[in-house]
PDB file of N, CA and C in Angstrom:
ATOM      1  N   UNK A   1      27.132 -28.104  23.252  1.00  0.00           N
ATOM      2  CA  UNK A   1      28.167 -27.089  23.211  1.00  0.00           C
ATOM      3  C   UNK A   1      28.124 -26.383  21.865  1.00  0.00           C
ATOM      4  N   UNK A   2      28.145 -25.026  21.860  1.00  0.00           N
ATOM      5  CA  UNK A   2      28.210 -24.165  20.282  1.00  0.00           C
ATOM      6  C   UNK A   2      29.465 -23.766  20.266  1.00  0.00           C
ATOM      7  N   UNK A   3      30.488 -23.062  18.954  1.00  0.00           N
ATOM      8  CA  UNK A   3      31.505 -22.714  19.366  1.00  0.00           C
ATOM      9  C   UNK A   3      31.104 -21.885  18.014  1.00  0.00           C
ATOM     10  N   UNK A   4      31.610 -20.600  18.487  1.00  0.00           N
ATOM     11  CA  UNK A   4      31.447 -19.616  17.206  1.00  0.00           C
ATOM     12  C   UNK A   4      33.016 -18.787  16.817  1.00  0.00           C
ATOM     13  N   UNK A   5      33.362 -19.217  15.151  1.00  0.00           N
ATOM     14  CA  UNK A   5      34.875 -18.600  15.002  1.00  0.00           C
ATOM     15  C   UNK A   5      34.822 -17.975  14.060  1.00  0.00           C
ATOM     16  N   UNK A   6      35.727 -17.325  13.853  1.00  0.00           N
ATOM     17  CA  UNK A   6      35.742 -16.833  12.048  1.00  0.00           C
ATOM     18  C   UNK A   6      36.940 -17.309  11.599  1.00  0.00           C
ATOM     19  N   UNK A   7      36.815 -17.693  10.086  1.00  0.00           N
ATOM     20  CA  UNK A   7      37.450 -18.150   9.294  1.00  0.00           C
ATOM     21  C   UNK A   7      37.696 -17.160   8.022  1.00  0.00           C
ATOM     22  N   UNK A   8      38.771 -17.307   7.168  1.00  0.00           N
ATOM     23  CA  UNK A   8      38.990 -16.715   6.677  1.00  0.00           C
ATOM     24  C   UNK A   8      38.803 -17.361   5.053  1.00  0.00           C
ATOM     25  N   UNK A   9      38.529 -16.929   4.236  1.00  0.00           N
ATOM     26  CA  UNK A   9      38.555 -18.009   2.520  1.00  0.00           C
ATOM     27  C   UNK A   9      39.575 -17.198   1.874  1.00  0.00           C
ATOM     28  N   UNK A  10      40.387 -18.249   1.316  1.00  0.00           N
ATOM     29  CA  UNK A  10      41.837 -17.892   0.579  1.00  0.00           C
ATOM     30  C   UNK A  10      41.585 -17.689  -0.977  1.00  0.00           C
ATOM     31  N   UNK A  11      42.472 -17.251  -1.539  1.00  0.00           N
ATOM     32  CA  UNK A  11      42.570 -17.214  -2.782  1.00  0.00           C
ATOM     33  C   UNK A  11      41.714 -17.832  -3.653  1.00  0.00           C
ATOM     34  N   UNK A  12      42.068 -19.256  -3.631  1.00  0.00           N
ATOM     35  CA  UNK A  12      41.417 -20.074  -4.237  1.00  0.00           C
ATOM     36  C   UNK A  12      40.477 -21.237  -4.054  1.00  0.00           C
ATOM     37  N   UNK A  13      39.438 -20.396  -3.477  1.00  0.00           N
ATOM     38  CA  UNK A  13      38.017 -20.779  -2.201  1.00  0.00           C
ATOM     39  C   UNK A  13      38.454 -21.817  -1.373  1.00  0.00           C
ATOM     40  N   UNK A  14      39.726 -21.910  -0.647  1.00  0.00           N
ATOM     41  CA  UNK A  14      39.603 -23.026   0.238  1.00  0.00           C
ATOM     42  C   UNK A  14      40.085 -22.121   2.042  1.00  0.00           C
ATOM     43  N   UNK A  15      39.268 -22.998   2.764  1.00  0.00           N
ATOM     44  CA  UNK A  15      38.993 -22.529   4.133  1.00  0.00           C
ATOM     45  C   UNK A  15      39.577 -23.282   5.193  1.00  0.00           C
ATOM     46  N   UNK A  16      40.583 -22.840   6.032  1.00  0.00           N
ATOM     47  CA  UNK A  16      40.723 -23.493   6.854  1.00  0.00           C
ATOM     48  C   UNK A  16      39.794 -23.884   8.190  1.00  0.00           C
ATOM     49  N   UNK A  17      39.358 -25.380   8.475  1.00  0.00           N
ATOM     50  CA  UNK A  17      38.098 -25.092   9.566  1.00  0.00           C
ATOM     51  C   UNK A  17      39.329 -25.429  10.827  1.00  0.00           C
ATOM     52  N   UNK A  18      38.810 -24.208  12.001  1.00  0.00           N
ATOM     53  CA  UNK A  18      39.687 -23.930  12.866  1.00  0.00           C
ATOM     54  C   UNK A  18      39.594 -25.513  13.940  1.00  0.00           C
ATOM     55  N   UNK A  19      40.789 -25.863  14.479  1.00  0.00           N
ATOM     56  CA  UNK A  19      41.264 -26.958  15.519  1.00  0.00           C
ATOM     57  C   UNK A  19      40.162 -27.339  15.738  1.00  0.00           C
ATOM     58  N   UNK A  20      39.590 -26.124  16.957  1.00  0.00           N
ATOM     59  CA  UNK A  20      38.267 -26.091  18.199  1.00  0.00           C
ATOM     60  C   UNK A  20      36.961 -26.760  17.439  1.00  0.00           C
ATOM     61  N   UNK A  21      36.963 -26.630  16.220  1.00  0.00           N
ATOM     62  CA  UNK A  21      35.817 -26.910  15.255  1.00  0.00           C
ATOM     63  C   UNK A  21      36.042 -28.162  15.217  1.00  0.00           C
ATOM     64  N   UNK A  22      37.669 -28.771  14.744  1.00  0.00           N
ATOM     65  CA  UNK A  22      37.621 -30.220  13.903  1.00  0.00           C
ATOM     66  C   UNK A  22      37.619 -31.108  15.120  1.00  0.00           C
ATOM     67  N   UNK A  23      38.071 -30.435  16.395  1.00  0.00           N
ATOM     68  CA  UNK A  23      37.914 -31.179  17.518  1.00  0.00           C
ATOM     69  C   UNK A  23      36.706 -31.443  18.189  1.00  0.00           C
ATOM     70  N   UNK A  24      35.711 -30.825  17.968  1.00  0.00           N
ATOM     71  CA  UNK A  24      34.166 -30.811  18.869  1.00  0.00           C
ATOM     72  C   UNK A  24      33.512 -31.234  18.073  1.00  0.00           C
ATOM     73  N   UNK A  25      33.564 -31.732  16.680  1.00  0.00           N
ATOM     74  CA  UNK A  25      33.162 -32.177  15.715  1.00  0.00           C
ATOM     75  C   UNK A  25      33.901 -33.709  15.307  1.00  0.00           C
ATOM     76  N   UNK A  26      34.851 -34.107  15.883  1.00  0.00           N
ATOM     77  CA  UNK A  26      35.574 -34.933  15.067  1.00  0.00           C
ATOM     78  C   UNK A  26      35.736 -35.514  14.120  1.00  0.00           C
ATOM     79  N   UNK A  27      36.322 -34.138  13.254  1.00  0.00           N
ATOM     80  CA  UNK A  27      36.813 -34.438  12.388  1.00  0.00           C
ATOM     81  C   UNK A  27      38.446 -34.676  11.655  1.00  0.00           C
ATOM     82  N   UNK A  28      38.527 -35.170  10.950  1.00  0.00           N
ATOM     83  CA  UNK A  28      39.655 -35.592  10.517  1.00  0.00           C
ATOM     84  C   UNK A  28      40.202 -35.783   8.715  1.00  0.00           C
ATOM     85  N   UNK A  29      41.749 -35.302   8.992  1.00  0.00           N
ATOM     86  CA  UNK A  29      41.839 -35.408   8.011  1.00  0.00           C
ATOM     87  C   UNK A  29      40.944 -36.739   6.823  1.00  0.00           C
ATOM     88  N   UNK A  30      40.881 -36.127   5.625  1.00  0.00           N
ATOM     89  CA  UNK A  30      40.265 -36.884   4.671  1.00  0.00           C
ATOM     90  C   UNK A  30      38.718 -37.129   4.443  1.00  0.00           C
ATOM     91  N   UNK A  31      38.005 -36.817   6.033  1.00  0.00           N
ATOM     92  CA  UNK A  31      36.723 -36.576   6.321  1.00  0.00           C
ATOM     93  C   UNK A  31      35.911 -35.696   4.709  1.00  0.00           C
ATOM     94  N   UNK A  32      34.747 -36.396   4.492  1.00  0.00           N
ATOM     95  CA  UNK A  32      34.180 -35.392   3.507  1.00  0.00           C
ATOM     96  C   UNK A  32      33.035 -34.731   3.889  1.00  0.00           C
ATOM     97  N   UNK A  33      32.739 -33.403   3.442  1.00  0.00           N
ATOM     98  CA  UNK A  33      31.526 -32.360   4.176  1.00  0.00           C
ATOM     99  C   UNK A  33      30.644 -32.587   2.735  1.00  0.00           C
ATOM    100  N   UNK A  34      29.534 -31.909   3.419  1.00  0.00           N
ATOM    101  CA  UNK A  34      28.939 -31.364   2.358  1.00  0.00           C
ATOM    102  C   UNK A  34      28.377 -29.997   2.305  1.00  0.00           C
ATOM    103  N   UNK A  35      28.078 -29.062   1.743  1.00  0.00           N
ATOM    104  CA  UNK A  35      27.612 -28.058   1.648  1.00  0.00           C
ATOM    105  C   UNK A  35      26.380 -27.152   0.877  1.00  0.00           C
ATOM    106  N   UNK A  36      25.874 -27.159   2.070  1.00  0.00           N
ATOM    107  CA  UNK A  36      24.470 -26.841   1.635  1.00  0.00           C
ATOM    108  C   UNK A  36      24.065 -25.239   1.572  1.00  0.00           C
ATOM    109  N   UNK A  37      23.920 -24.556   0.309  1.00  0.00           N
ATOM    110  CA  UNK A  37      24.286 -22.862   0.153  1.00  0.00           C
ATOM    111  C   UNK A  37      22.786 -22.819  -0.295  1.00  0.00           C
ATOM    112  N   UNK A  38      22.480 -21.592   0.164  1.00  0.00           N
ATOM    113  CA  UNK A  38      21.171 -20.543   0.454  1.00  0.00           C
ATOM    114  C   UNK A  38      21.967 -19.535  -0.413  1.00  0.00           C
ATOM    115  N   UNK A  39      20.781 -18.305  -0.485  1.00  0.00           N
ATOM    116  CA  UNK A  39      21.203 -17.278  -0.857  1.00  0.00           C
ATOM    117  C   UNK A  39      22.406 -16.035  -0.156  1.00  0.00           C
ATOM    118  N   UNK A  40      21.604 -16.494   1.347  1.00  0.00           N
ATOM    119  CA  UNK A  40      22.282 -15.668   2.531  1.00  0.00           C
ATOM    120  C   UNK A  40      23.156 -16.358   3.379  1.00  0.00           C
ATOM    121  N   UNK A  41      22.965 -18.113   2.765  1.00  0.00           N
ATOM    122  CA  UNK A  41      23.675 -18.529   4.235  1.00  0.00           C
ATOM    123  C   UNK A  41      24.416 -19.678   3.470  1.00  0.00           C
ATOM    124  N   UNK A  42      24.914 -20.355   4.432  1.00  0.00           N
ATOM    125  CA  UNK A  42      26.001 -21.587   3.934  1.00  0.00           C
ATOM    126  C   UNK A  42      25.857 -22.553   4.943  1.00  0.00           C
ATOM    127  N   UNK A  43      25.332 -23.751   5.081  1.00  0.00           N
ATOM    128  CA  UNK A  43      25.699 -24.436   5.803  1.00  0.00           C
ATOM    129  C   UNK A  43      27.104 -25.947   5.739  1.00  0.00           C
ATOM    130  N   UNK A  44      27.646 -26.156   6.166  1.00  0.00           N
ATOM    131  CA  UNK A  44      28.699 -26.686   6.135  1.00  0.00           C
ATOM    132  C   UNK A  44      28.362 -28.004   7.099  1.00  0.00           C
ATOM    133  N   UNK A  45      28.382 -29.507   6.502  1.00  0.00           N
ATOM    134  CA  UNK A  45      28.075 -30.620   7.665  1.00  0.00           C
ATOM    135  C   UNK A  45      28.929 -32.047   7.117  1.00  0.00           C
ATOM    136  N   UNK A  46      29.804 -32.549   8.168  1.00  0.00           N
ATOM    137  CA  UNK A  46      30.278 -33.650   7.635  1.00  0.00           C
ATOM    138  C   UNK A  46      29.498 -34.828   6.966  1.00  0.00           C
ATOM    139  N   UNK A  47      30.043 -35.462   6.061  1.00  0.00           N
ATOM    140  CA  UNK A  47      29.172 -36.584   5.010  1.00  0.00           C
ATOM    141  C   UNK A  47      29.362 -37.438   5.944  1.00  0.00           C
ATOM    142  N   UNK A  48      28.305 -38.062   6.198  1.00  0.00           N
ATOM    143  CA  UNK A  48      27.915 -39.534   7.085  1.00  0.00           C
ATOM    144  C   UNK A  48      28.059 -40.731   6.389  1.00  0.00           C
ATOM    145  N   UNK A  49      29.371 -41.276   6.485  1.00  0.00           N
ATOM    146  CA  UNK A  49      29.672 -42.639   5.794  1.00  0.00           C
ATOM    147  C   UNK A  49      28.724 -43.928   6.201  1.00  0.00           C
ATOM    148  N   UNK A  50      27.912 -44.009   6.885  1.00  0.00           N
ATOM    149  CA  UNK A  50      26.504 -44.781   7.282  1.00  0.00           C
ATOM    150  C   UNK A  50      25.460 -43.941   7.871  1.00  0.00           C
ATOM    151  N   UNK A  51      25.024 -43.028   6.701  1.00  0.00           N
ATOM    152  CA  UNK A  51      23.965 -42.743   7.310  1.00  0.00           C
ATOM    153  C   UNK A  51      22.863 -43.694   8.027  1.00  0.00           C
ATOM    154  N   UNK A  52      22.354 -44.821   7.909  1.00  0.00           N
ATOM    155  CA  UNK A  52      21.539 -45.841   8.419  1.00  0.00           C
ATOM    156  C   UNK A  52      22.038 -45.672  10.067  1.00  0.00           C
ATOM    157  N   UNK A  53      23.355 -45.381  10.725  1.00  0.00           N
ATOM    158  CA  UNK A  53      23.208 -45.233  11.726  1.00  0.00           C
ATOM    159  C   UNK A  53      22.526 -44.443  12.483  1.00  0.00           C
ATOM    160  N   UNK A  54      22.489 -42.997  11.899  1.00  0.00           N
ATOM    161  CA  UNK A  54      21.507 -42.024  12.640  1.00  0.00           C
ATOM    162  C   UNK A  54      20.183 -42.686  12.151  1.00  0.00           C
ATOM    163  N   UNK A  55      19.998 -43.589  11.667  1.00  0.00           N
ATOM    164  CA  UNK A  55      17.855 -43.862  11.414  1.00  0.00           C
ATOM    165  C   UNK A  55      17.409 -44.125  12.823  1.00  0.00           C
ATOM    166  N   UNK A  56      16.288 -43.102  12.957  1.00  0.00           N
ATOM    167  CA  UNK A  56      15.231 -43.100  14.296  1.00  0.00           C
ATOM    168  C   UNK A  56      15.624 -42.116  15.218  1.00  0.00           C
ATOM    169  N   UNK A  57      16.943 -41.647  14.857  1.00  0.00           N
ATOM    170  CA  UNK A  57      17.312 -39.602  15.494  1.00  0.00           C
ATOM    171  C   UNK A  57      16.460 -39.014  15.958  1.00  0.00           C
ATOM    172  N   UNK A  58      15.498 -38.862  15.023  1.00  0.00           N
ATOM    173  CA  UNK A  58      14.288 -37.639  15.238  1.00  0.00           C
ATOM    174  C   UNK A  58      13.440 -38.057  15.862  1.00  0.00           C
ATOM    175  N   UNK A  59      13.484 -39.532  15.924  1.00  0.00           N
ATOM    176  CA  UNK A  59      12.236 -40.285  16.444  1.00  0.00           C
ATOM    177  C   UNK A  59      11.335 -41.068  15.968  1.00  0.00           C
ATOM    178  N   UNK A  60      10.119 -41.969  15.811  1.00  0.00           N
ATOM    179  CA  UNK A  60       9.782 -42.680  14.933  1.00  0.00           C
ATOM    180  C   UNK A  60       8.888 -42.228  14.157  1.00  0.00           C
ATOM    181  N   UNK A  61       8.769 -43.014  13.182  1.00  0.00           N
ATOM    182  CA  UNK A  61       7.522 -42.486  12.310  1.00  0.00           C
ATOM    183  C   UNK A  61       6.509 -43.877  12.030  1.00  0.00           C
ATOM    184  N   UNK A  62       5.608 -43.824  12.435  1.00  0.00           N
ATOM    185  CA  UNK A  62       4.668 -45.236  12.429  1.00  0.00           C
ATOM    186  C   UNK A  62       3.993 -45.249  11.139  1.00  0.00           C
ATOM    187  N   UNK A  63       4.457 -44.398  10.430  1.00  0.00           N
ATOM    188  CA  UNK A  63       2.948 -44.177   9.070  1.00  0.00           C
ATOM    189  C   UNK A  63       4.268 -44.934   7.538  1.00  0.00           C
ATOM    190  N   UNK A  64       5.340 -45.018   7.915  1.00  0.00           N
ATOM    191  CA  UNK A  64       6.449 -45.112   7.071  1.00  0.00           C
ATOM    192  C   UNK A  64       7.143 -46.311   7.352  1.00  0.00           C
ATOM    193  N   UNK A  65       6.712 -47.356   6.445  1.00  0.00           N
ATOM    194  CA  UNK A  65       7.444 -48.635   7.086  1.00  0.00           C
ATOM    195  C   UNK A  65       8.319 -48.788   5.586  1.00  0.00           C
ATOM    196  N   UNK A  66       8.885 -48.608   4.796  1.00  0.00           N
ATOM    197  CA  UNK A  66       9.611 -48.423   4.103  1.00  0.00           C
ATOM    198  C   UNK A  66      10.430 -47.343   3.466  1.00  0.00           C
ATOM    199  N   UNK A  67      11.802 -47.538   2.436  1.00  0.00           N
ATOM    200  CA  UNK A  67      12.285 -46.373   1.896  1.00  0.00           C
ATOM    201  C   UNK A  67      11.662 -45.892   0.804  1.00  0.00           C
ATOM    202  N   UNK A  68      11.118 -46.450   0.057  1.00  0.00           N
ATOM    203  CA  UNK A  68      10.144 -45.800  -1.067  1.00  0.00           C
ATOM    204  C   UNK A  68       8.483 -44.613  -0.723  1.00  0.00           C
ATOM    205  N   UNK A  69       8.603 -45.292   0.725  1.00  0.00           N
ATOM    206  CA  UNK A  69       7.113 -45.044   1.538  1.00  0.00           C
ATOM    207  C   UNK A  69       7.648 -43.386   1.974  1.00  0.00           C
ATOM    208  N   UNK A  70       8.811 -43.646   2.594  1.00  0.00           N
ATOM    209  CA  UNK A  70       9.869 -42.298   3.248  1.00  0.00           C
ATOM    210  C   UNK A  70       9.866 -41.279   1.764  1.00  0.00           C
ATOM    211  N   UNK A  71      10.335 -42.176   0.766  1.00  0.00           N
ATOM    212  CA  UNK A  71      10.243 -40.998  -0.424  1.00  0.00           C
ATOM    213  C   UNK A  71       9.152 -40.494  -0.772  1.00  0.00           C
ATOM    214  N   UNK A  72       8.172 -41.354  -0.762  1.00  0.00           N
ATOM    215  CA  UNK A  72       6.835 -41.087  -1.196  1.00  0.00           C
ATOM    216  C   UNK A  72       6.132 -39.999  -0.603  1.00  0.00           C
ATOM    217  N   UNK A  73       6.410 -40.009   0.498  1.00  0.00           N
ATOM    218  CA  UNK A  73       6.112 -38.997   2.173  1.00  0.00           C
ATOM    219  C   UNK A  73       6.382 -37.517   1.546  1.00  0.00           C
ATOM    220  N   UNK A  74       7.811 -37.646   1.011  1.00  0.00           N
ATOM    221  CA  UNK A  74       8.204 -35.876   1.086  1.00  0.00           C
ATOM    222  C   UNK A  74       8.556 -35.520  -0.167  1.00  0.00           C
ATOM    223  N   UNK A  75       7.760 -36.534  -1.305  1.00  0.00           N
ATOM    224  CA  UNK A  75       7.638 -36.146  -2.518  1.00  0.00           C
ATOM    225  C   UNK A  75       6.892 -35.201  -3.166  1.00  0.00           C
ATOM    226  N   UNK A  76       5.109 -34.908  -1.827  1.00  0.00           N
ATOM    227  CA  UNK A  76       4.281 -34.008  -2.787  1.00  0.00           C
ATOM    228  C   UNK A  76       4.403 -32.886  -2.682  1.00  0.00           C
TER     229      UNK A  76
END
């Protein structure tokens, strides 16, 4: 499901993210985002308090059997 809204930024850069958003997203008060800014764009994504749960999302990787190996990968 996509849901596309506009929002408005107040005075003093803070944004309200609309219901339809915090609901299809579940989010909740106290929830923390993070924000990832481009020149042209902004992306906006809630902070994953265990990220380790999403590990293997994308799918596997057989060449990467560790986290140093994972850093090592997308270091050069």
């Amino acid at each position: 499901m996509e849901l596309i809204v506009n929002a408005e930024l107040k005075d003093r850069g803070q944004m309200t993210i609309p219901s339809g958003v915090r609901s299809l997203m579940n989010l909740h008060k106290g929830d923390e985002m993070i924000i990832i800014a481009m020149e042209n764009e902004m992306i906006i994504k809630p902070k994953m308090a265990e990220p380790l749960t999403m590990a293997g999302f994308l799918g596997s990787d057989d060449e990467t059997v560790d986290v140093k190996g994972l850093i090592a990968k997308y270091e050069r």
